[in-house]
Structure formats: C-alpha cells, structure tokens
C-alpha atoms as a PDB file:
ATOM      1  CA  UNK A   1      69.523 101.693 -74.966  1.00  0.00           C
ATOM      2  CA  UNK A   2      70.780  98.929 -72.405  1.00  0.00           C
ATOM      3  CA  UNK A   3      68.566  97.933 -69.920  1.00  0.00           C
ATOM      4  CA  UNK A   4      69.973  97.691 -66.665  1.00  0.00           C
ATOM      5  CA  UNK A   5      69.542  95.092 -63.392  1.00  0.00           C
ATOM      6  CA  UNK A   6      66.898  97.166 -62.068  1.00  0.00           C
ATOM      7  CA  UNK A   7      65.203  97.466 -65.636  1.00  0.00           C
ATOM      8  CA  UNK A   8      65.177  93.752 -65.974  1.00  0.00           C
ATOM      9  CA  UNK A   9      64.220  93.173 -62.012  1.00  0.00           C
ATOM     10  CA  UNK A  10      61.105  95.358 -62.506  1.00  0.00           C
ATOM     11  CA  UNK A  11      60.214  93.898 -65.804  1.00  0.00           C
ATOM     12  CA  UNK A  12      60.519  90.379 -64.101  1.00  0.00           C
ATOM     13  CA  UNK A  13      58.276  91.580 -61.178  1.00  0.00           C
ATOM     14  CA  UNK A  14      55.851  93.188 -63.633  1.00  0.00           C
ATOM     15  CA  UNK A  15      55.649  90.131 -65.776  1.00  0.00           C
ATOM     16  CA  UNK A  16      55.589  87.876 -62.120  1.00  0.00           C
ATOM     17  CA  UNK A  17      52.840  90.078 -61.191  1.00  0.00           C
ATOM     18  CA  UNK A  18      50.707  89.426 -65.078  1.00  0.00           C
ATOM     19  CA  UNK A  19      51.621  86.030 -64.908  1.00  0.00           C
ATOM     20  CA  UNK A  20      50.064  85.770 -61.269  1.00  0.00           C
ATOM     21  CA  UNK A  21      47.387  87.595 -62.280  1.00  0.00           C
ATOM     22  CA  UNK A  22      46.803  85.658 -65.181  1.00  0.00           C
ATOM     23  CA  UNK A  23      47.501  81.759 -62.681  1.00  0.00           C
ATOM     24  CA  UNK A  24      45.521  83.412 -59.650  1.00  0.00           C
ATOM     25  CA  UNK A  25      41.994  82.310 -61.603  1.00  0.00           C
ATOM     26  CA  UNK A  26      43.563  79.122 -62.949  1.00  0.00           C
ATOM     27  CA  UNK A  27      44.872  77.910 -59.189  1.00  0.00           C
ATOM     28  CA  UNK A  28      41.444  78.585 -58.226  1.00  0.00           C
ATOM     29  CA  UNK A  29      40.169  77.180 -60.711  1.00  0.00           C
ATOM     30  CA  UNK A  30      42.705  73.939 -59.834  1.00  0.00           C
ATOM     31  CA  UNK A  31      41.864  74.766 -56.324  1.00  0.00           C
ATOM     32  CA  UNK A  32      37.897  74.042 -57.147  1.00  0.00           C
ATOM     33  CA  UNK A  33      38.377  71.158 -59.310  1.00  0.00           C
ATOM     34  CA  UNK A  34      40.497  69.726 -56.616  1.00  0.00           C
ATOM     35  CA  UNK A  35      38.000  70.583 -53.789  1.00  0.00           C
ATOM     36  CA  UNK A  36      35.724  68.478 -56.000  1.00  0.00           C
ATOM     37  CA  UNK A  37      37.422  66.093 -56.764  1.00  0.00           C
ATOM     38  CA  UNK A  38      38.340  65.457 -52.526  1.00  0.00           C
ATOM     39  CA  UNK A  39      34.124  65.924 -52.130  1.00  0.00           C
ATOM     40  CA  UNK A  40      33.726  63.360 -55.455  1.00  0.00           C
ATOM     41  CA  UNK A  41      35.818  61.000 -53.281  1.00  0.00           C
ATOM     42  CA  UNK A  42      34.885  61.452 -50.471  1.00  0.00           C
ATOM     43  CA  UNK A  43      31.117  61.127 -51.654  1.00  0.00           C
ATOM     44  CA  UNK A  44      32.306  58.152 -53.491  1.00  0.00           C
ATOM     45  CA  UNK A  45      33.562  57.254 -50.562  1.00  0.00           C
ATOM     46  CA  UNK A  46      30.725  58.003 -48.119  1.00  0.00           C
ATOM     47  CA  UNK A  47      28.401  55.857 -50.880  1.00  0.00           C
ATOM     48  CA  UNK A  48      30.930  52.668 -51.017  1.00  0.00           C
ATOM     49  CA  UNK A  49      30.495  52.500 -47.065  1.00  0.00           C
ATOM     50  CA  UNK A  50      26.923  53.224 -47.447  1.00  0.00           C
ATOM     51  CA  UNK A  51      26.667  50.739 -50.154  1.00  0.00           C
ATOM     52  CA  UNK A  52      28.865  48.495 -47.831  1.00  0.00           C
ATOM     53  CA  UNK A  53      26.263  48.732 -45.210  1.00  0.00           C
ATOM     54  CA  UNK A  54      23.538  48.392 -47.363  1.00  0.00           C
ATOM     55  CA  UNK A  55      25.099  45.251 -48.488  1.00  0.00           C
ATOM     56  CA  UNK A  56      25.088  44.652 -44.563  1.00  0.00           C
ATOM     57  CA  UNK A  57      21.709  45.100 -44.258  1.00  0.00           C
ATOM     58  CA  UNK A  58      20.825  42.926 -47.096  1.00  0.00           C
ATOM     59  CA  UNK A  59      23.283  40.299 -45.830  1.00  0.00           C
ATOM     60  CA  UNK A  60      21.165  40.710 -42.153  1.00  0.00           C
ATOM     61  CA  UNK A  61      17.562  41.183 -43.727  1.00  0.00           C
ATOM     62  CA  UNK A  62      18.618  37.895 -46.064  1.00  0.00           C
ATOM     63  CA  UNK A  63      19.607  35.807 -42.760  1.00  0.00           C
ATOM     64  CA  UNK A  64      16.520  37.107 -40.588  1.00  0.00           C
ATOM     65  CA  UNK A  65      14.588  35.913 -43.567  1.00  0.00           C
ATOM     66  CA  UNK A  66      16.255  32.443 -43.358  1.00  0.00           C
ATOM     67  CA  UNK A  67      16.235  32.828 -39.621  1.00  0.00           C
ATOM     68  CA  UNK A  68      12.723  33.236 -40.041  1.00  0.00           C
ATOM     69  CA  UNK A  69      11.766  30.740 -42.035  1.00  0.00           C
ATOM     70  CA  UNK A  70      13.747  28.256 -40.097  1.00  0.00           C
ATOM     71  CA  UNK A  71      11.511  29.899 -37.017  1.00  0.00           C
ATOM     72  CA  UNK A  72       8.201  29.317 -39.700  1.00  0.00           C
ATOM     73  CA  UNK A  73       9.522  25.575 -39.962  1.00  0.00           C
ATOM     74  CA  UNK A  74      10.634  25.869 -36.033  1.00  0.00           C
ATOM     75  CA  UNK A  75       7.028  26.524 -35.697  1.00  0.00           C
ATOM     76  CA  UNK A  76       4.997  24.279 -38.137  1.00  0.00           C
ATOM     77  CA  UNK A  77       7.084  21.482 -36.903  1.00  0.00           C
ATOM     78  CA  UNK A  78       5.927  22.532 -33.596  1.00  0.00           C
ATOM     79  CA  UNK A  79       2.276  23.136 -34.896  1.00  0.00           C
ATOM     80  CA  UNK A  80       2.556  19.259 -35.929  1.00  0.00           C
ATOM     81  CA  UNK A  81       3.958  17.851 -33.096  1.00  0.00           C
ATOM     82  CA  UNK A  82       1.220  19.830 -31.265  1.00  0.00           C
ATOM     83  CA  UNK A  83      -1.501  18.477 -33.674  1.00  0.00           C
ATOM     84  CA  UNK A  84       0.017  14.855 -32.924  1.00  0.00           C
ATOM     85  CA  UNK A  85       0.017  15.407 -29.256  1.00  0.00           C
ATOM     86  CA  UNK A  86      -2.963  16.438 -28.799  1.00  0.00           C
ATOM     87  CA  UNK A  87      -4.466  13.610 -30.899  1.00  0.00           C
ATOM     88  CA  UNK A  88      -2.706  11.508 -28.658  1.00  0.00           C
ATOM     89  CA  UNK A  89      -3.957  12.996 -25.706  1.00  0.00           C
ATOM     90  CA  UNK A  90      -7.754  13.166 -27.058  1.00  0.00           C
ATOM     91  CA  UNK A  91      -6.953   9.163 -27.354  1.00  0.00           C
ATOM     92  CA  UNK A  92      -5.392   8.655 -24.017  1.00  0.00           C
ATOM     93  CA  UNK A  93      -8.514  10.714 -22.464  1.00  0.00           C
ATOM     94  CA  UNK A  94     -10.859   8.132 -24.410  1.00  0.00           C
ATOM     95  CA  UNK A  95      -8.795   4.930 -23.028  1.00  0.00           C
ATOM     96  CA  UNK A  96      -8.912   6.940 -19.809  1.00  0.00           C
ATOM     97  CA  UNK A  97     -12.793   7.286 -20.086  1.00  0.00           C
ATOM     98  CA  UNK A  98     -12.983   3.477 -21.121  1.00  0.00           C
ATOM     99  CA  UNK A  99     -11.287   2.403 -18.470  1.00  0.00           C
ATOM    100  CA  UNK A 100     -13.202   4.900 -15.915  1.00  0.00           C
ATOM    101  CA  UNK A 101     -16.380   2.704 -17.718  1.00  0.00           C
ATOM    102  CA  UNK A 102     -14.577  -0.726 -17.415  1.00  0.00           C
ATOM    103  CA  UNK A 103     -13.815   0.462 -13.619  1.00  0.00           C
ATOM    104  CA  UNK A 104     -17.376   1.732 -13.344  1.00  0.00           C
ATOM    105  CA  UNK A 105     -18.387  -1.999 -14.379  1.00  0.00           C
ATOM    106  CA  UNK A 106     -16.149  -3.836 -12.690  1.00  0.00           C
ATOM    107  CA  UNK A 107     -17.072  -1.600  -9.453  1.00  0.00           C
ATOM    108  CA  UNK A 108     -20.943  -2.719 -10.020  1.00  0.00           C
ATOM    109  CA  UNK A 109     -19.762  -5.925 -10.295  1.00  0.00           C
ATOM    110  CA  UNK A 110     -17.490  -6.469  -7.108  1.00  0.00           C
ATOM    111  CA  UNK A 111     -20.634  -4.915  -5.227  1.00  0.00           C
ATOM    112  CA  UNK A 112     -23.390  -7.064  -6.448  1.00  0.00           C
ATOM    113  CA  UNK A 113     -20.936  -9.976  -5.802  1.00  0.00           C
ATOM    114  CA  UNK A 114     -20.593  -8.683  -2.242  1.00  0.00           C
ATOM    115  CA  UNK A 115     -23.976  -8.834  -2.122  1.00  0.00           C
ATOM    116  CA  UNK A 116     -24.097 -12.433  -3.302  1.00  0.00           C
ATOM    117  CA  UNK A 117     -21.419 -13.026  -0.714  1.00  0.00           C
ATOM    118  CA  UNK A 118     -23.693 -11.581   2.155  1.00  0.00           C
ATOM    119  CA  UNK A 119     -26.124 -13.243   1.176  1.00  0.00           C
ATOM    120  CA  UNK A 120     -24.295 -16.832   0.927  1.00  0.00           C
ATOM    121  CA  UNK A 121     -22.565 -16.008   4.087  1.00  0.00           C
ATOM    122  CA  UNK A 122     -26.097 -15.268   5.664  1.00  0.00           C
ATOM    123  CA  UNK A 123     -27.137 -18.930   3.583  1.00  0.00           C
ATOM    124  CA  UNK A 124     -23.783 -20.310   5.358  1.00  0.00           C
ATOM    125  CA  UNK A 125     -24.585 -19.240   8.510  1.00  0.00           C
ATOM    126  CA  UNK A 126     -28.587 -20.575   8.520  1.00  0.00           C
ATOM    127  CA  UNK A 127     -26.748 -23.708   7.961  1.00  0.00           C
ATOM    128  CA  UNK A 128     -24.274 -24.280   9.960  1.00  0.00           C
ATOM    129  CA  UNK A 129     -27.828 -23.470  12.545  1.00  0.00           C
ATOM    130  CA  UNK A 130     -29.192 -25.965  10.208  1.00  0.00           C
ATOM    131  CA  UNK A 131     -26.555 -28.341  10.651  1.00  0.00           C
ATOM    132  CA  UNK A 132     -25.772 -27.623  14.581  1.00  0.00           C
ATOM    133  CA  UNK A 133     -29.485 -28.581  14.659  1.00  0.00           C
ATOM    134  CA  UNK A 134     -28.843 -31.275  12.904  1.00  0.00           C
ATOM    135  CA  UNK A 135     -25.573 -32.435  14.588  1.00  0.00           C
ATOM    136  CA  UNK A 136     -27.609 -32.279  17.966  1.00  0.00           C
ATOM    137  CA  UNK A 137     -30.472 -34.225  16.560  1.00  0.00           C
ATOM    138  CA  UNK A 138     -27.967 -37.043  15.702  1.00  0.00           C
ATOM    139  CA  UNK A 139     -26.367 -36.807  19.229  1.00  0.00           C
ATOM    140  CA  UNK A 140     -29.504 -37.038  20.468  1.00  0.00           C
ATOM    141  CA  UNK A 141     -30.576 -40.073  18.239  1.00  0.00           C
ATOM    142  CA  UNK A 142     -27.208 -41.818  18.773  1.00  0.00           C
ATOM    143  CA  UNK A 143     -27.749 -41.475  22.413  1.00  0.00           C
ATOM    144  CA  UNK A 144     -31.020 -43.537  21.404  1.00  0.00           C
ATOM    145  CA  UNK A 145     -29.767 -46.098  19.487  1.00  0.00           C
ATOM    146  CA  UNK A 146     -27.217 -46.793  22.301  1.00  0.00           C
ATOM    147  CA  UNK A 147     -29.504 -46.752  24.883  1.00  0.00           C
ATOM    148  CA  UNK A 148     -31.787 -49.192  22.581  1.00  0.00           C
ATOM    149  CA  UNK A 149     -28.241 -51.369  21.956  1.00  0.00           C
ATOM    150  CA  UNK A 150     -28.257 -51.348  25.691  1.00  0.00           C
ATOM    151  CA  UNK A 151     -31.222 -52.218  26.100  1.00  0.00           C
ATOM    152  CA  UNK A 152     -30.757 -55.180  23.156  1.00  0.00           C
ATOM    153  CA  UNK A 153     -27.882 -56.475  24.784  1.00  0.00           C
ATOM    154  CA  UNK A 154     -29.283 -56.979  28.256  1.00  0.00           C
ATOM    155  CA  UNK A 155     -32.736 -58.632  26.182  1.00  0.00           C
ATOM    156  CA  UNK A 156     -30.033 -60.757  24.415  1.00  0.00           C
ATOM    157  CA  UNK A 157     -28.437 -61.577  28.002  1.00  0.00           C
ATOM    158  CA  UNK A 158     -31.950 -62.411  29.501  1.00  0.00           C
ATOM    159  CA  UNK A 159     -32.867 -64.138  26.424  1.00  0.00           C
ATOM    160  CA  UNK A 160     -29.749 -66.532  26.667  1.00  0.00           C
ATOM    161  CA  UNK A 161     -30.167 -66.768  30.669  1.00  0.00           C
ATOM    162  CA  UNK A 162     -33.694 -67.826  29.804  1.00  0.00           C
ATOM    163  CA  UNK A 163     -32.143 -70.565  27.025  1.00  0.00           C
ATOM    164  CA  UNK A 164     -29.436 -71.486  29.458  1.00  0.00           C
ATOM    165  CA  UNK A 165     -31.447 -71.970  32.449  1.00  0.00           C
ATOM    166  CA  UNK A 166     -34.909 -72.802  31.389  1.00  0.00           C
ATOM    167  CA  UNK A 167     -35.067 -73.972  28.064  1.00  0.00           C
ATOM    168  CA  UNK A 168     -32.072 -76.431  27.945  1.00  0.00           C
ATOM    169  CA  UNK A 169     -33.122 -77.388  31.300  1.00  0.00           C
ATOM    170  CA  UNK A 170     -36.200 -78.328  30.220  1.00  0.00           C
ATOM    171  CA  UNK A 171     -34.933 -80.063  27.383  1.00  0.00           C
ATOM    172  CA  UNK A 172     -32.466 -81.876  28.927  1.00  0.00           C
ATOM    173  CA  UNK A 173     -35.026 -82.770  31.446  1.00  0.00           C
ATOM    174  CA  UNK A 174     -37.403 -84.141  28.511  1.00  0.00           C
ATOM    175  CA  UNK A 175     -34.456 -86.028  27.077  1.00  0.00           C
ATOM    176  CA  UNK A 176     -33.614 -87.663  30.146  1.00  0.00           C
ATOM    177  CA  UNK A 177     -37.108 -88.685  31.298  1.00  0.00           C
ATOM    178  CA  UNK A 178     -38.228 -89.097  27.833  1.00  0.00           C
ATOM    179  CA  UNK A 179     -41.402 -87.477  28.371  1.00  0.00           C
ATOM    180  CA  UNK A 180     -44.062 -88.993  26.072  1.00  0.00           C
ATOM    181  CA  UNK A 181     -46.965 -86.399  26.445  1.00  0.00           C
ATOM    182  CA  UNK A 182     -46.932 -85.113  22.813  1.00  0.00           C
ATOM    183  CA  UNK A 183     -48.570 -81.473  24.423  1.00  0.00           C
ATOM    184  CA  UNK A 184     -45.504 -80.611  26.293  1.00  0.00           C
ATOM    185  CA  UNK A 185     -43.652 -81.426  24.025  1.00  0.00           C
ATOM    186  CA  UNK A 186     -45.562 -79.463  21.206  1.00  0.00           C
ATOM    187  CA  UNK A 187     -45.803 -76.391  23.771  1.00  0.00           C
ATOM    188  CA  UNK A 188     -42.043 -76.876  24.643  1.00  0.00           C
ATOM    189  CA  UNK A 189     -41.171 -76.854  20.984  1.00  0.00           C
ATOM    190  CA  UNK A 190     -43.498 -73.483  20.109  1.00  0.00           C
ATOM    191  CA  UNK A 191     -41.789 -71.925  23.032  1.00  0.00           C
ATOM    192  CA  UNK A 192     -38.283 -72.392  21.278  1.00  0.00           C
ATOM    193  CA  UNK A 193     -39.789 -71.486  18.097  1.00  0.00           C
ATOM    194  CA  UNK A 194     -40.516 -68.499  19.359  1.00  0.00           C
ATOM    195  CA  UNK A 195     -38.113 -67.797  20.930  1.00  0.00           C
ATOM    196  CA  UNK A 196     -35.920 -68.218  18.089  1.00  0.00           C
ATOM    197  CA  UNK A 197     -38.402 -65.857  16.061  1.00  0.00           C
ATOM    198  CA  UNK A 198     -37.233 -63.691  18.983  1.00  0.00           C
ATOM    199  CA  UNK A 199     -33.580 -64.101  18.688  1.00  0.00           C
ATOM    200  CA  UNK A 200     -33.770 -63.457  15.042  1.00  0.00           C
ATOM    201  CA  UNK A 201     -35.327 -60.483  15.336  1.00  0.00           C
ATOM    202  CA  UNK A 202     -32.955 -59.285  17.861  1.00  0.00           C
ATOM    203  CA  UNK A 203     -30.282 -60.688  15.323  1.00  0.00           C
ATOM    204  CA  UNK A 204     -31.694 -58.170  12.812  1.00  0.00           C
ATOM    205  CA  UNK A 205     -32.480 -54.935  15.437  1.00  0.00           C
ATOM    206  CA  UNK A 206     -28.680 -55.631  16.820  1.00  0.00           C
ATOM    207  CA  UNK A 207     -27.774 -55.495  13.239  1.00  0.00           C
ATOM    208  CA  UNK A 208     -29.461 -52.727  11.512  1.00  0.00           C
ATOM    209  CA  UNK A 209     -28.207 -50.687  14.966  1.00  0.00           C
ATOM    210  CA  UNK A 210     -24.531 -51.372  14.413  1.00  0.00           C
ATOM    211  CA  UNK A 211     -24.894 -50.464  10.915  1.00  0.00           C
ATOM    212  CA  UNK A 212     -26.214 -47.242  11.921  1.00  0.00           C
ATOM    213  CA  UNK A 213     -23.624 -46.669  14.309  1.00  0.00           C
ATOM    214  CA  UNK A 214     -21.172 -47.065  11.636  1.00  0.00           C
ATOM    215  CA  UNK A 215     -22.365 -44.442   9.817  1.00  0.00           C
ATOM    216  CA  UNK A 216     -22.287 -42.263  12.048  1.00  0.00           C
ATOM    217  CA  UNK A 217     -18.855 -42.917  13.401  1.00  0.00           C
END
C-alpha cells in the first residue's frame, strides 16, 4: 500500500505535533534556565555594582578616617598651640602684673619725690626770704660803711687841714724862732704823736672799710 501526499502530510503534522509536544516542556524548560540565567546576571550584576559601591563606601569611610585623623592632628596641633599660647599669655599677664608693681613703685616714688620737691621748693622759697633779708641787711650795712667812709674821709680832710694849718705852722714857727722851752716842745711833739696814733688808726678803719667794700662789690 503506497502512501500518498496527504498520508505523508498528516503523518508529518502528527509527528510535528509529538515532537512539539515532546520540545514544548524542554523550551520551557530552556525558557526557565534562561530566565535564570538573565536573573543570575542580572543579580550578579546588581551585586558587582553593589559590591562597586561598597567598595565606594569603603574608599569614602577609609578617606573620612584619614580626613579625620588629619582633623585629630588638625586638632591636637591646635590643642598645643593653644597650650603654648596660653602659657604665653599666663606669662605676659605676670610681666603685665610686674610691671603694674614696678609702675605701682615707681608711682610711690615720683609722689614722695614731689613731696620732697614741695618741700625744698617751700625750703627755697624761706630762703630766698632768708636771703632778701639778708640782701637788705647788707644794703643797709653798705649804706653804713659808706656813710662811715664818708665820714673817714672828711676826719682824714680835717685831720690834714689841722696838720697843714696848725701843726706845720707851729712847727715851722718853732723852727724858725727856735723855741727853747723844752714843755712846748714836749707838748707840741705828744700832739703829733697823737695825732699820728690818729692817722694810723684812720689808716687801718679806711682800710678794713675798703676791704669790705670789695667784698661786697
């Protein structure tokens, strides 16, 4: 028995129809393993980025923590110059306080010399009084002493009037008559004697008066 075109055409669509039957399970199964295999990579692929950004986040937690510890340094270097600041401070405010004291000091000082000057200048001032007084005392006793020169001079003029006049007279009388009474001749002489005591003494009062007046010029 031949079999004909329409034999073989419905065996081919039978067997098409077993073989699909018998591929429908296996292309689902393909289908599955494939659907895995796209969710395998695309977990795999979901973990590399996360792992990628957990390497991030390392690689950002690893620099804050150098960041930080630069900061910690930042900080203790701070905390030092701080410390050294304030030392230097603490020893500027104790030069400050010893000069306030040394100020202080120099303070009591300037005012009990200001009292010492007051108290000079008061000293000062009783004597320049002192020597006003003084100054006016020596006026006064100059005036004295010139009036007593005066006074000398016209003594010393009278006296040498007297010599001129009298004495010489006298003597020139004696030496022309040659007078031989030995009294009047004694008394004559004593008279010149004493006079000259006179004269010397005036010698001596003119004397010690000009020296004076030296001085005091």
């Amino acid at each position: 028995m031949s079999l004909t075109s329409e034999d073989l055409l419905a065996i081919s669509q039978l067997l098409d129809t077993k073989l699909d039957a018998r591929l429908k399970p296996m292309e689902n199964d393909i289908k599955s393993i494939r659907d895995e295999q796209i969710l395998m990579k695309n977990e795999q692929r979901r973990f590399r980025d996360e792992q990628a950004l957990m390497k991030n986040e390392l690689k950002l937690f690893r620099d804050e923590q150098v960041l930080m510890k630069e900061e910690l340094k930042h900080f203790r270097d701070e905390q030092i110059l701080m410390k050294k600041e304030l030392e230097l401070f603490r020893d500027e405010q104790a030069l400050m306080k010893e000069e306030q004291t040394r100020i202080r000091d120099e303070l009591v000082l300037m005012k009990e010399a200001q009292a010492h000057f007051r108290d000079e200048q008061i000293l000062m001032k009783d004597e320049q009084a002192l020597m006003k007084k003084e100054q006016t005392l020596i006026k006064d006793e100059l005036k004295l002493v010139r009036d007593e020169l005066s006074l000398v001079k016209k003594e010393q003029t009278r006296i040498s009037l007297i010599l001129e006049n009298d004495v010489l007279h006298a003597v020139n009388i004696l030496s022309e008559n040659y007078l031989p009474a030995a009294k009047r001749y004694e008394s004559a002489t004593e008279k010149i004697a004493a006079m000259q005591t006179d004269i010397d003494i005036m010698k001596k009062v003119i004397a010690d008066h000009s020296e004076k007046l030296q001085k005091i010029s």
